[in-house]
Protein backbone atom coordinates (compact mmCIF):
# COMPACT_ATOMS: atom_id res chain seq x y z
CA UNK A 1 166.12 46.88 -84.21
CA UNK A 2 169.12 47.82 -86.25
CA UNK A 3 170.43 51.68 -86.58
CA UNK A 4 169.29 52.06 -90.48
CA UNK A 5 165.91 51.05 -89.57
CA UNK A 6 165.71 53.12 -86.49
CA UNK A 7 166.50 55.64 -88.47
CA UNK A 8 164.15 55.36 -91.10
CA UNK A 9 161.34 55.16 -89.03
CA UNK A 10 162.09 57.97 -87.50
CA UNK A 11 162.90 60.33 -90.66
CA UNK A 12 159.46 59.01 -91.70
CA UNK A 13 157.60 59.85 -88.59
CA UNK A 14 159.18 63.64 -88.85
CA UNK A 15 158.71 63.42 -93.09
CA UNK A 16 155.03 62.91 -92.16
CA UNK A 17 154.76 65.78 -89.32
CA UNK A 18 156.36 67.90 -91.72
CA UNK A 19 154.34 67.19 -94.30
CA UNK A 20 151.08 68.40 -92.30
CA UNK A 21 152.76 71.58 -90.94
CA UNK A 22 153.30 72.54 -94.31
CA UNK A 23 150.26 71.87 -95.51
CA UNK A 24 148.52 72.99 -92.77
CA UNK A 25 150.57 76.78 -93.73
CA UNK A 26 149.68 76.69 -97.30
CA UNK A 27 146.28 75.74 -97.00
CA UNK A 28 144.97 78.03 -93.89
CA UNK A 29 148.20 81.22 -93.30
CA UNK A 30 149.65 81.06 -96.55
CA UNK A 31 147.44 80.27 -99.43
CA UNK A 32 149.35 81.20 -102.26
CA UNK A 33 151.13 83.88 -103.33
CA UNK A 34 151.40 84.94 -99.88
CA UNK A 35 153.86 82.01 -98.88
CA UNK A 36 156.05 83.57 -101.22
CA UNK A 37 155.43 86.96 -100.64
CA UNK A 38 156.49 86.28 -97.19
CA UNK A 39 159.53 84.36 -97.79
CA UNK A 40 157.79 81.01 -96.35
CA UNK A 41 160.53 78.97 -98.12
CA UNK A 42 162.93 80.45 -96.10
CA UNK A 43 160.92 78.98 -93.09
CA UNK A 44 160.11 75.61 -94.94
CA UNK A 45 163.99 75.09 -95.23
CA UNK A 46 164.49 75.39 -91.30
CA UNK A 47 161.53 73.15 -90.96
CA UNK A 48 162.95 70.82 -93.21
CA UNK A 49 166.49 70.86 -91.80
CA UNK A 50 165.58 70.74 -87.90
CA UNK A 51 163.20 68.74 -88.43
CA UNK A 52 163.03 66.32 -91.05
CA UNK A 53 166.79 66.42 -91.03
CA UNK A 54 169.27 66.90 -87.74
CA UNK A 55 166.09 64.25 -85.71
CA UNK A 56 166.84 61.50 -87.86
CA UNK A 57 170.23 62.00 -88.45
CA UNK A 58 170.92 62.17 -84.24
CA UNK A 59 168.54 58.64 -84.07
CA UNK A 60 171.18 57.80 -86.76
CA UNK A 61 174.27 58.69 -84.72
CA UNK A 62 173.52 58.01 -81.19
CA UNK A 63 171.04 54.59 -82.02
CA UNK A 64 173.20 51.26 -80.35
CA UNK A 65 171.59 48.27 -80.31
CA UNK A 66 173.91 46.81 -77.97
CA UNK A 67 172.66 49.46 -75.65
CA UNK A 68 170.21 48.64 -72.55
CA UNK A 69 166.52 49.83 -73.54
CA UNK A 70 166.22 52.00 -70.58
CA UNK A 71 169.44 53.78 -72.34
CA UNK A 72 167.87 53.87 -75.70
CA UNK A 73 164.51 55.20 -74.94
CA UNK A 74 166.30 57.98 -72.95
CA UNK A 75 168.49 59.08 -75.83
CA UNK A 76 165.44 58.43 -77.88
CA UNK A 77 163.26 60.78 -75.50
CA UNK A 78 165.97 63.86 -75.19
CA UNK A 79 166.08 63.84 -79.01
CA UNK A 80 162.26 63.66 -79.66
CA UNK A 81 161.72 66.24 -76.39
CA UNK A 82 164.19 68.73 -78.87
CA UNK A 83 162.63 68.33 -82.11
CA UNK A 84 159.23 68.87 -80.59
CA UNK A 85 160.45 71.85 -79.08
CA UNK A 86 162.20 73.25 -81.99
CA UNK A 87 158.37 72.47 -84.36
CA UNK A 88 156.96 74.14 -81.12
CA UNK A 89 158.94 76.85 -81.67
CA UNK A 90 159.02 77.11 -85.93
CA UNK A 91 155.23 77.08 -85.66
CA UNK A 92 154.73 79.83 -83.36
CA UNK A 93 157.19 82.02 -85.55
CA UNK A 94 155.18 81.04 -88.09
CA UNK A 95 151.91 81.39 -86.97
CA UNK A 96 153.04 85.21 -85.42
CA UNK A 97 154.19 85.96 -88.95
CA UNK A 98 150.82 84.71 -90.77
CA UNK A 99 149.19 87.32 -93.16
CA UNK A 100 146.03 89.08 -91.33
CA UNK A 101 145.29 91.65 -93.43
CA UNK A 102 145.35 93.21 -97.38
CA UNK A 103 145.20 96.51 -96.74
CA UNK A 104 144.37 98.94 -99.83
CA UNK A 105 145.35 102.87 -99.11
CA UNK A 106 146.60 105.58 -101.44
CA UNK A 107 147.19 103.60 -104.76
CA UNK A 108 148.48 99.80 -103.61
CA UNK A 109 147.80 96.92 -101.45
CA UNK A 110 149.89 96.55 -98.40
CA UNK A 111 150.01 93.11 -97.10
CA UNK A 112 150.28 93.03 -92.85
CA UNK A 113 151.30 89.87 -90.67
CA UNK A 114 150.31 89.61 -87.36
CA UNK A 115 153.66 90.81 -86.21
CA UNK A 116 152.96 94.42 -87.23
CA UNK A 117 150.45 94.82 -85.11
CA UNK A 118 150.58 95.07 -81.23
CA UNK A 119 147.66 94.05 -79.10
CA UNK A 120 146.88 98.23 -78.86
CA UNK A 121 146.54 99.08 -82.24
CA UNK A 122 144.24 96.18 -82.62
CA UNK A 123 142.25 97.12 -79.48
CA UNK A 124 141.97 100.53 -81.48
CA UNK A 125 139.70 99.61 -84.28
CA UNK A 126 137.02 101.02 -84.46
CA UNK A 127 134.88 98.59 -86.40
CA UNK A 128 134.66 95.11 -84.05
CA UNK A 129 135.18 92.99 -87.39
CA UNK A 130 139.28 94.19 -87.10
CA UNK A 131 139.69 93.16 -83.00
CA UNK A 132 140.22 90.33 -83.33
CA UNK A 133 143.13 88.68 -85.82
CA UNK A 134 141.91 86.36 -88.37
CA UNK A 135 143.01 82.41 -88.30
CA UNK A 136 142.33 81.31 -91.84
CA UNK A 137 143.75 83.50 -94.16
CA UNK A 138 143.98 87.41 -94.86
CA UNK A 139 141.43 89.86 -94.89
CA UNK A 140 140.91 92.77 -97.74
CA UNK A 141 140.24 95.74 -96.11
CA UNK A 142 140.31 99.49 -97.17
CA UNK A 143 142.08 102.52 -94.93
CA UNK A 144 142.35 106.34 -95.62
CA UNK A 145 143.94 108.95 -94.40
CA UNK A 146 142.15 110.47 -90.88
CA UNK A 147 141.06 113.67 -91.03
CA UNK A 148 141.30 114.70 -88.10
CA UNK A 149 144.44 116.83 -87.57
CA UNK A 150 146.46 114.98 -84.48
CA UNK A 151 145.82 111.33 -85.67
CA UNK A 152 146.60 113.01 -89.15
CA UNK A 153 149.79 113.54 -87.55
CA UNK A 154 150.49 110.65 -85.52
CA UNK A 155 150.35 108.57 -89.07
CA UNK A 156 153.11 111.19 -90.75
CA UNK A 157 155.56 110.88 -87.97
CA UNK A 158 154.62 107.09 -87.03
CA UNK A 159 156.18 106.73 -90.91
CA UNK A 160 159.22 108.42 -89.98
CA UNK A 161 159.52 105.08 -87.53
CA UNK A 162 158.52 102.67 -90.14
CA UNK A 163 154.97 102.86 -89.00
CA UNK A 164 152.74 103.21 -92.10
CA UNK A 165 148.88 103.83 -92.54
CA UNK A 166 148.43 100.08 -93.40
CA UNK A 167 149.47 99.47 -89.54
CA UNK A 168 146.36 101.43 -87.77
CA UNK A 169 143.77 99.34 -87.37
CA UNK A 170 141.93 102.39 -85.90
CA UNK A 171 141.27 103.19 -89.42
CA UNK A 172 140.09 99.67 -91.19
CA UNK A 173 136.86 99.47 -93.49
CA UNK A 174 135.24 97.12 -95.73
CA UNK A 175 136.87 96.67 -98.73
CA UNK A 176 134.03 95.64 -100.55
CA UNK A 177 132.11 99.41 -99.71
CA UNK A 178 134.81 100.76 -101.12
CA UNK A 179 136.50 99.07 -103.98
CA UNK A 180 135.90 101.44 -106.23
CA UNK A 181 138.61 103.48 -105.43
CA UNK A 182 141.02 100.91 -105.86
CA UNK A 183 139.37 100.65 -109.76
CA UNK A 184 139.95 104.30 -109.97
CA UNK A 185 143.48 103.63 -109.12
CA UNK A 186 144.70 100.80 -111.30
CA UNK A 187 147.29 101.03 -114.08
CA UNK A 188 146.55 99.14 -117.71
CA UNK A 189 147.72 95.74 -118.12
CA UNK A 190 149.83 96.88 -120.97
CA UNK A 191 152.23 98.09 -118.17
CA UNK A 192 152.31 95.25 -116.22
CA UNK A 193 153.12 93.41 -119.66
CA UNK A 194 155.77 95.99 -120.34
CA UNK A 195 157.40 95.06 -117.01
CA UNK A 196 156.97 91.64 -116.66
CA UNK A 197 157.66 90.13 -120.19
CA UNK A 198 158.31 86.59 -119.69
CA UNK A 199 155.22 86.63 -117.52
CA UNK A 200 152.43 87.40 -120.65
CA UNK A 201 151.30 84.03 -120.52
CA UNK A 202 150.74 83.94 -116.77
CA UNK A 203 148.41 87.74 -117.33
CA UNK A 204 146.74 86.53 -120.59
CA UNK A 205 145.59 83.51 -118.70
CA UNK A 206 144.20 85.57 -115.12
CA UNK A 207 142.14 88.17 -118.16
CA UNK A 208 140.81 84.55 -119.44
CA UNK A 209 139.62 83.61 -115.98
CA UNK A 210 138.20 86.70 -115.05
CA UNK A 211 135.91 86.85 -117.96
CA UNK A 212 136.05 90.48 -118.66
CA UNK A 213 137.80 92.13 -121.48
CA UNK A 214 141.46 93.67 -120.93
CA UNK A 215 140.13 97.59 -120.98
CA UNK A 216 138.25 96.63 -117.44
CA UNK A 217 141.27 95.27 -115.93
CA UNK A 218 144.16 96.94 -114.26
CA UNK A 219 146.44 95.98 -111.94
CA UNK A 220 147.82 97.76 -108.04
CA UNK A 221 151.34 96.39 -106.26
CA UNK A 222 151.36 94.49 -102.89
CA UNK A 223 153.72 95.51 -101.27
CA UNK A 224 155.27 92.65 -98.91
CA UNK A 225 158.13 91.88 -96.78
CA UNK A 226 160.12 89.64 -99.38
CA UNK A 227 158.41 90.21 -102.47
CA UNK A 228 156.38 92.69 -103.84
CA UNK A 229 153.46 91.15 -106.02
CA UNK A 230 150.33 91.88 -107.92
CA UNK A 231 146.75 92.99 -107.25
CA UNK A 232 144.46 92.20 -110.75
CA UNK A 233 141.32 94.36 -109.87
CA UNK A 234 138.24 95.44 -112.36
CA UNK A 235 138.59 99.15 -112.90
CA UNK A 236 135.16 99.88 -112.98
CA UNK A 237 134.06 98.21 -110.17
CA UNK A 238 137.75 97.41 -108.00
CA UNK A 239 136.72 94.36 -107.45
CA UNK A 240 139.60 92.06 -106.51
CA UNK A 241 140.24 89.20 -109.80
CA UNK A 242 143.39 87.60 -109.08
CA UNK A 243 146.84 87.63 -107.56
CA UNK A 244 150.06 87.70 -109.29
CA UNK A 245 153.30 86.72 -108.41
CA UNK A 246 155.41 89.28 -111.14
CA UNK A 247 157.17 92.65 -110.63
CA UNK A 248 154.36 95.50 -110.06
């Protein structure tokens, strides 16, 4: 076998790998927007350069077919033993940094990776639906302040450390028994216009798919690590219509 076509077989073998992980992120963790919100093409170009990239390349440099095979399939090994261990790696980064929950307090969406949230506070919910993370995708829930005066507390000075209401699990409930509050809260699309300009198409088109007239629409931020987005929701109901990736 001759170096080029060592080489291609190999950058097609990790092309192909590749090609799963990433689908495999935008089809079960990061559904779109959240792969941008969460700067997953920051983590698609490390996949793409450790993987798809420096493997083949080494198979490229290091591949002699003069050498014995018991010297090949060792080089061969050590460099397929690395690139397994750096996907290894990228994936459980990946997977630790995977959107679990939307969370809707105050007057916008907060969007929380697993990351956030430490085995305790999840062992603190209260409802059993929020103990365990989810695997396929984020989960709308609604939080509120606590009323009671020392967890009322804990939450101001838990801010102070970057801690925020969205990251208390303890106080998680169905988003869809309370919605309405989110309705309550919306701005007017002609806002969201206002800011986002060169985005009108991309708004007109989410009112079209809704099928409900502008005046019942309004729109809440999500607030993310790498980009803030979006929340359409009806503002009679606050029922969630669609997700937008423009300036809120």
């Amino acid at each position: 076998m001759s170096r080029l076509k060592a080489f291609s077989i190999h950058l097609t073998l990790s092309a192909a790998i590749v090609a799963s992980v990433i689908a495999l992120m935008l089809l079960l963790w990061y559904a779109p927007p959240f792969f941008s919100a969460l700067g997953g093409k920051q983590v698609l170009l490390i996949l793409l350069g450790v993987d798809v990239t420096l493997g083949p390349l080494f198979t490229l440099i290091i591949f002699n077919p003069l050498k014995s095979r018991k010297a090949l399939t060792f080089d061969l090994s050590v460099i397929a033993i690395l690139q397994t261990a750096a996907l290894i790696y990228g994936m459980s980064v990946v997977f630790q940094a995977r959107p679990v929950f939307v969370v809707f307090s105050k007057n916008s969406f907060d969007l929380v990776t697993a990351n956030m949230l430490s085995n305790e506070d999840i062992a603190k919910a209260k409802n059993p639906i929020y103990r365990s993370l989810p695997l396929t995708g984020p989960i709308y829930v609604y939080s509120q302040m606590p009323t009671d005066i020392k967890e009322r507390n804990e939450v101001v000075w838990g801010a102070f450390s970057g801690k925020d209401l969205p990251e208390y699990p303890q106080y998680y409930m169905p988003y869809d028994e309370h919605m309405a509050v989110a309705g309550r809260a919306a701005k007017p699309l002609a806002e969201l216009k206002k800011l986002n300009p060169y985005h009108t198409a991309d708004i007109e088109n989410s009112i079209r798919a809704s099928g409900r007239v502008e005046s019942d629409i309004g729109f809440l931020p999500l607030r993310a690590k790498y980009h803030d987005q979006v929340v359409l929701v009806g503002r009679s109901d606050g029922k969630i219509l669609a997700l937008l990736e423009v300036n809120p």
